[in-house]
PDB file of N, CA and C in Angstrom:
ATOM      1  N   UNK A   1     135.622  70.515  97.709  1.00  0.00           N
ATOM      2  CA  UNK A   1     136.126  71.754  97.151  1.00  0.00           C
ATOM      3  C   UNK A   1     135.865  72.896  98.126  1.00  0.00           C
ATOM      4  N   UNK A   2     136.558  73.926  97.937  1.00  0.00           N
ATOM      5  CA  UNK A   2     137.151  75.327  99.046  1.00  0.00           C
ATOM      6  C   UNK A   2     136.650  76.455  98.111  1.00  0.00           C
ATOM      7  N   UNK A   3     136.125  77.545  98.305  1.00  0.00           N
ATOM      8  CA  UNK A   3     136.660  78.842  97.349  1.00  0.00           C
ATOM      9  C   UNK A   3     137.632  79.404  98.317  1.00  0.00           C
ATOM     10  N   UNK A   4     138.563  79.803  97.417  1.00  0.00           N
ATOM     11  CA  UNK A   4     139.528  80.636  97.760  1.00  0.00           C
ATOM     12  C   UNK A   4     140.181  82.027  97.154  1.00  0.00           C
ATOM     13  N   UNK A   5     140.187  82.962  97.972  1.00  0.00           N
ATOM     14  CA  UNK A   5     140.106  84.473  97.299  1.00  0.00           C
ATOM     15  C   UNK A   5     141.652  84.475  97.473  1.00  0.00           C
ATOM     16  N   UNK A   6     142.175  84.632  96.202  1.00  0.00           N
ATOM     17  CA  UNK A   6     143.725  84.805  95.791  1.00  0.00           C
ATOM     18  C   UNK A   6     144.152  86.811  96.585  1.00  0.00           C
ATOM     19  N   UNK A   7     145.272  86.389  97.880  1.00  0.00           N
ATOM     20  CA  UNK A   7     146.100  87.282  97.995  1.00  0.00           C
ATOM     21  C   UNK A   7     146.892  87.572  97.664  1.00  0.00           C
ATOM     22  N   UNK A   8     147.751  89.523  97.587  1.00  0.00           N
ATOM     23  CA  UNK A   8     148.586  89.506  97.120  1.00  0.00           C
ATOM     24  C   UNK A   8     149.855  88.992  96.843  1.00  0.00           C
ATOM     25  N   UNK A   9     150.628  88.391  96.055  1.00  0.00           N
ATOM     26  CA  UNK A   9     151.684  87.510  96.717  1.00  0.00           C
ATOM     27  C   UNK A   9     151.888  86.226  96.347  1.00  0.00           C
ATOM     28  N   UNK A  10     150.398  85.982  96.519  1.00  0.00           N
ATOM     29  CA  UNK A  10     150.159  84.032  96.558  1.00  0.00           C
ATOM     30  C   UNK A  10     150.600  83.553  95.293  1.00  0.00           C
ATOM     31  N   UNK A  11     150.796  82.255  95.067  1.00  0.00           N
ATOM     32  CA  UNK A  11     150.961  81.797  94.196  1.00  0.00           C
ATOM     33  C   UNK A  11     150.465  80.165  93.975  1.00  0.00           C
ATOM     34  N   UNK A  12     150.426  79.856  92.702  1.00  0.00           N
ATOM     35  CA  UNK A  12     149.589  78.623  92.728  1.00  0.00           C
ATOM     36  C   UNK A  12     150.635  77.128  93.390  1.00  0.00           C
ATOM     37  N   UNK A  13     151.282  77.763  93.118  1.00  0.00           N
ATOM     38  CA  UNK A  13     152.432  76.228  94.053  1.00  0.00           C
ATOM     39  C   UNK A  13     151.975  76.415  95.248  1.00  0.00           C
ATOM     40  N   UNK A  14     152.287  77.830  95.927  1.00  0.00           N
ATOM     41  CA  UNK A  14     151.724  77.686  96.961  1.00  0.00           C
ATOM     42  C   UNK A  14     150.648  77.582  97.850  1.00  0.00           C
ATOM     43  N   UNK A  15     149.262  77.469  96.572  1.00  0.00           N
ATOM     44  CA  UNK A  15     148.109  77.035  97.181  1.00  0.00           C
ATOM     45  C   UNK A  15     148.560  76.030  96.733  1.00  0.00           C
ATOM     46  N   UNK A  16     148.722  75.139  96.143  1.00  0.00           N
ATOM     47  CA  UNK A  16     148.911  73.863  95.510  1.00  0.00           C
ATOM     48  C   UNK A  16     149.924  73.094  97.336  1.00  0.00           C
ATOM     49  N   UNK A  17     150.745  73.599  97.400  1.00  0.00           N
ATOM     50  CA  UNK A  17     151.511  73.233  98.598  1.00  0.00           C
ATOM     51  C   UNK A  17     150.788  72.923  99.870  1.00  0.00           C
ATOM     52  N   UNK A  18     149.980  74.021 100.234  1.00  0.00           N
ATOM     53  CA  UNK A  18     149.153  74.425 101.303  1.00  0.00           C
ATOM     54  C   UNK A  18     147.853  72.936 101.066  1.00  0.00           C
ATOM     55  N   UNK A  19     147.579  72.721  99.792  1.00  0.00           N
ATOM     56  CA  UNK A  19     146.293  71.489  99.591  1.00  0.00           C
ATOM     57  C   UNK A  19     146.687  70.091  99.534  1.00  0.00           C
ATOM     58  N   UNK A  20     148.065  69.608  99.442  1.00  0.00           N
ATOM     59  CA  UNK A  20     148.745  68.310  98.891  1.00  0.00           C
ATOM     60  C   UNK A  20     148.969  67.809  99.591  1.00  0.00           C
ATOM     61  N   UNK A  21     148.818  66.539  99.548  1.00  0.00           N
ATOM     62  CA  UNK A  21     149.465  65.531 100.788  1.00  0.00           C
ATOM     63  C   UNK A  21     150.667  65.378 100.239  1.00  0.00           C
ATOM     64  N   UNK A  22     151.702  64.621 101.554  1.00  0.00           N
ATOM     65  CA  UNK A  22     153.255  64.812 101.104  1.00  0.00           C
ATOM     66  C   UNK A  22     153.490  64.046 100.837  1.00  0.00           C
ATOM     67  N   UNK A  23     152.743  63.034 100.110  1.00  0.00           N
ATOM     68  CA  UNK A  23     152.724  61.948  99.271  1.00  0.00           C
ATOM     69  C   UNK A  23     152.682  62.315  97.501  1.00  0.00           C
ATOM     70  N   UNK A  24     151.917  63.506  97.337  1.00  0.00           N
ATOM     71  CA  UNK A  24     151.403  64.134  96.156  1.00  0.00           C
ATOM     72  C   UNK A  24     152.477  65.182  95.443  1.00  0.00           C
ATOM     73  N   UNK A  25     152.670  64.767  94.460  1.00  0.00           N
ATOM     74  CA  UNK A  25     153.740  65.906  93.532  1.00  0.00           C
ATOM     75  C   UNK A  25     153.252  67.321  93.251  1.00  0.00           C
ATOM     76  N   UNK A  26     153.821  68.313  93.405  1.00  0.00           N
ATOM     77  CA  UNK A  26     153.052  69.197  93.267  1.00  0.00           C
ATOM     78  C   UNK A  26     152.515  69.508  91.825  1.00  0.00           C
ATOM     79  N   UNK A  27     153.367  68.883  91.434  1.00  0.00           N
ATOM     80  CA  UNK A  27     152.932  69.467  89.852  1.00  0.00           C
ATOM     81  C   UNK A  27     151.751  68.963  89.283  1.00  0.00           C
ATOM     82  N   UNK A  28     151.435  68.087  90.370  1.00  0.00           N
ATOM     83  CA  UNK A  28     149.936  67.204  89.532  1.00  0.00           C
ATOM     84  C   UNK A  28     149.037  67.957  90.055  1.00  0.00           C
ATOM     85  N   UNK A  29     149.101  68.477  91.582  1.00  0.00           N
ATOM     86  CA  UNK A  29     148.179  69.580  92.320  1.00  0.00           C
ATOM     87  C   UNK A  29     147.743  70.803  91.397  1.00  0.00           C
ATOM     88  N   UNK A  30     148.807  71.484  90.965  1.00  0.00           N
ATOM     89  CA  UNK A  30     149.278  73.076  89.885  1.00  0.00           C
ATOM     90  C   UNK A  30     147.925  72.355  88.691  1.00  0.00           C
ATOM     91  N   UNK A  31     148.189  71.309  88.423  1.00  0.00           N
ATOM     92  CA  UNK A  31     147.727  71.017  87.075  1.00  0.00           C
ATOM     93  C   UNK A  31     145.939  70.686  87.700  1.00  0.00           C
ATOM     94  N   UNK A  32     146.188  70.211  89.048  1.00  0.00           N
ATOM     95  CA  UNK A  32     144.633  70.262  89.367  1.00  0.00           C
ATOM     96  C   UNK A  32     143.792  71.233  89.352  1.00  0.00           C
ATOM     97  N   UNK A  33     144.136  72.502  90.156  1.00  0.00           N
ATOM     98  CA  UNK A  33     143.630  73.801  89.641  1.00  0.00           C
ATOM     99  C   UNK A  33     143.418  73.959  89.258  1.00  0.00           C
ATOM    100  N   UNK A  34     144.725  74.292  88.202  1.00  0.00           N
ATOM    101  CA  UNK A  34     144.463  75.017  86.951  1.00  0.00           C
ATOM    102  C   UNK A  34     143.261  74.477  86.241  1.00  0.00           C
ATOM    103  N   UNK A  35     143.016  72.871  85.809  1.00  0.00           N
ATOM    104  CA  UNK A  35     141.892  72.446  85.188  1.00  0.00           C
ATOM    105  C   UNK A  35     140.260  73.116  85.874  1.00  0.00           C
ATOM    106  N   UNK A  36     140.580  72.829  87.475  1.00  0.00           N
ATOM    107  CA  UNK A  36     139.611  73.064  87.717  1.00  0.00           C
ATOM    108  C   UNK A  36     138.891  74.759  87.576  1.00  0.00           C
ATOM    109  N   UNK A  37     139.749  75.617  87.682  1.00  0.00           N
ATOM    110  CA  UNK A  37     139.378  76.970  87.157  1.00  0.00           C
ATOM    111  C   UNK A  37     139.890  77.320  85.616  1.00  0.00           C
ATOM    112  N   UNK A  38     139.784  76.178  84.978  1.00  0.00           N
ATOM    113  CA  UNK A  38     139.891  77.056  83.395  1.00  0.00           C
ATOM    114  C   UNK A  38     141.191  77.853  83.776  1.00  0.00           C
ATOM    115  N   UNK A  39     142.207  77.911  83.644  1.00  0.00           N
ATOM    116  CA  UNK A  39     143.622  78.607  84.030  1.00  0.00           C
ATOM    117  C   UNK A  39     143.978  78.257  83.037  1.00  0.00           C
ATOM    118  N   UNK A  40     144.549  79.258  81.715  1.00  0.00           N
ATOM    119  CA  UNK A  40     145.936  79.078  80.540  1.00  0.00           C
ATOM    120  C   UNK A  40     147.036  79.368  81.299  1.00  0.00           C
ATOM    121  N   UNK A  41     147.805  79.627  82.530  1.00  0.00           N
ATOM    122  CA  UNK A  41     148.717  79.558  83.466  1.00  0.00           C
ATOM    123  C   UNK A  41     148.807  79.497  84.301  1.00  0.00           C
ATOM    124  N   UNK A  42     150.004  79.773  84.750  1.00  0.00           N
ATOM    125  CA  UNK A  42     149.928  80.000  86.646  1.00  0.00           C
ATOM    126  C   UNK A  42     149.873  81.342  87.442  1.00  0.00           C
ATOM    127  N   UNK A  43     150.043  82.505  86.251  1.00  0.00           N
ATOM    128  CA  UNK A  43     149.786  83.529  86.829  1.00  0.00           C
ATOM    129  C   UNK A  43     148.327  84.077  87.309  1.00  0.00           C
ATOM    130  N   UNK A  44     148.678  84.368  88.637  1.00  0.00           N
ATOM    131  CA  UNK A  44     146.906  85.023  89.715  1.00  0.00           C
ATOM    132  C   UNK A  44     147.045  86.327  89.950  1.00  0.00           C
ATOM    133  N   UNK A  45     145.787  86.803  89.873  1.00  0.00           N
ATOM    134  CA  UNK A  45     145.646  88.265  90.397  1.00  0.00           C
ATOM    135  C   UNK A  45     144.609  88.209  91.819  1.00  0.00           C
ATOM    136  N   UNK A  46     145.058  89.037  92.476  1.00  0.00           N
ATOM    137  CA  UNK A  46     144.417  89.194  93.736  1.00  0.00           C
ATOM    138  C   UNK A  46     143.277  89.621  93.991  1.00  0.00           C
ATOM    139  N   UNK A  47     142.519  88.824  94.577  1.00  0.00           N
ATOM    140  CA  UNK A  47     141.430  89.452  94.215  1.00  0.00           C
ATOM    141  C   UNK A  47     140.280  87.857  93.287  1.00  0.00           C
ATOM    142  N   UNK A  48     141.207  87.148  92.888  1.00  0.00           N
ATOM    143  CA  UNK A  48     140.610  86.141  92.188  1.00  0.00           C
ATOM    144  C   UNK A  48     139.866  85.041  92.849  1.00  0.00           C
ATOM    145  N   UNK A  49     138.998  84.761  92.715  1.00  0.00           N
ATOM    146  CA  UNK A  49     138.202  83.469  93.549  1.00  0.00           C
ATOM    147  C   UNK A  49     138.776  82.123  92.522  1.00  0.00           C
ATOM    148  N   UNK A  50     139.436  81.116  93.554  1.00  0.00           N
ATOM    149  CA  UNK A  50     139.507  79.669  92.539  1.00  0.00           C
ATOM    150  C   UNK A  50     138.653  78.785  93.644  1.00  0.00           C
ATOM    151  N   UNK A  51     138.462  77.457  92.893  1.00  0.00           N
ATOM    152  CA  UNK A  51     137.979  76.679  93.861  1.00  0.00           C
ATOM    153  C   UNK A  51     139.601  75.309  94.181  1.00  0.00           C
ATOM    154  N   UNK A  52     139.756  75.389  95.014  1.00  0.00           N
ATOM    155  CA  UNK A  52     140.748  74.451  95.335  1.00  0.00           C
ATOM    156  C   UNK A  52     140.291  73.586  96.022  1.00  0.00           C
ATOM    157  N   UNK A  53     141.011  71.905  95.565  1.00  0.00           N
ATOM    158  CA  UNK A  53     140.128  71.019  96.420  1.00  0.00           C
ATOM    159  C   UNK A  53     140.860  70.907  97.827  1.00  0.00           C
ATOM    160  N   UNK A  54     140.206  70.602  98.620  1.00  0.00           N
ATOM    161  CA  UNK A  54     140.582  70.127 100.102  1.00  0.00           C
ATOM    162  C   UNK A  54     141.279  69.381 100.557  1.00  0.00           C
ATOM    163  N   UNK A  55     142.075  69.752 101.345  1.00  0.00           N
ATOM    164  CA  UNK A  55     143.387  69.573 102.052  1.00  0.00           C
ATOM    165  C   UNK A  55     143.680  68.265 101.599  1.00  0.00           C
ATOM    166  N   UNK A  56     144.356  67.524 101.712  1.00  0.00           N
ATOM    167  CA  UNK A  56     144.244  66.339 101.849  1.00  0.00           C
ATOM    168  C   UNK A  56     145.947  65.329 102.562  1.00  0.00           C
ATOM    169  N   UNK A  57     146.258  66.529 103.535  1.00  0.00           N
ATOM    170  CA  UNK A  57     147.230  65.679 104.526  1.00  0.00           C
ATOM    171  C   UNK A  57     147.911  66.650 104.889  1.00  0.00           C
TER     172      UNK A  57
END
């Protein structure tokens, strides 16, 4: 696992994108997050620390 401080802009696909191997759907990534920071969506504010897991391809 990473902390990662949410910029303006970002979005969770696209941390989700940025962490997935291109083997991996993103939608299972989105749903990894989210579990892992307690998330009721996908909307982020800047400024937010998540922990995202590590790269993986």
């Amino acid at each position: 696992m990473t902390r990662h401080v949410v910029q303006p802009g970002e979005t969770l696909w696209a941390l989700a994108s940025s962490v997935a191997s291109s083997r991996e759907d993103l939608r299972d990534v989105v749903v990894e997050i989210e579990r892992l920071n307690n998330l009721d969506g996908a909307g982020l504010r800047a400024g937010e620390q998540l922990l995202l897991p590590v790269a993986r391809g």
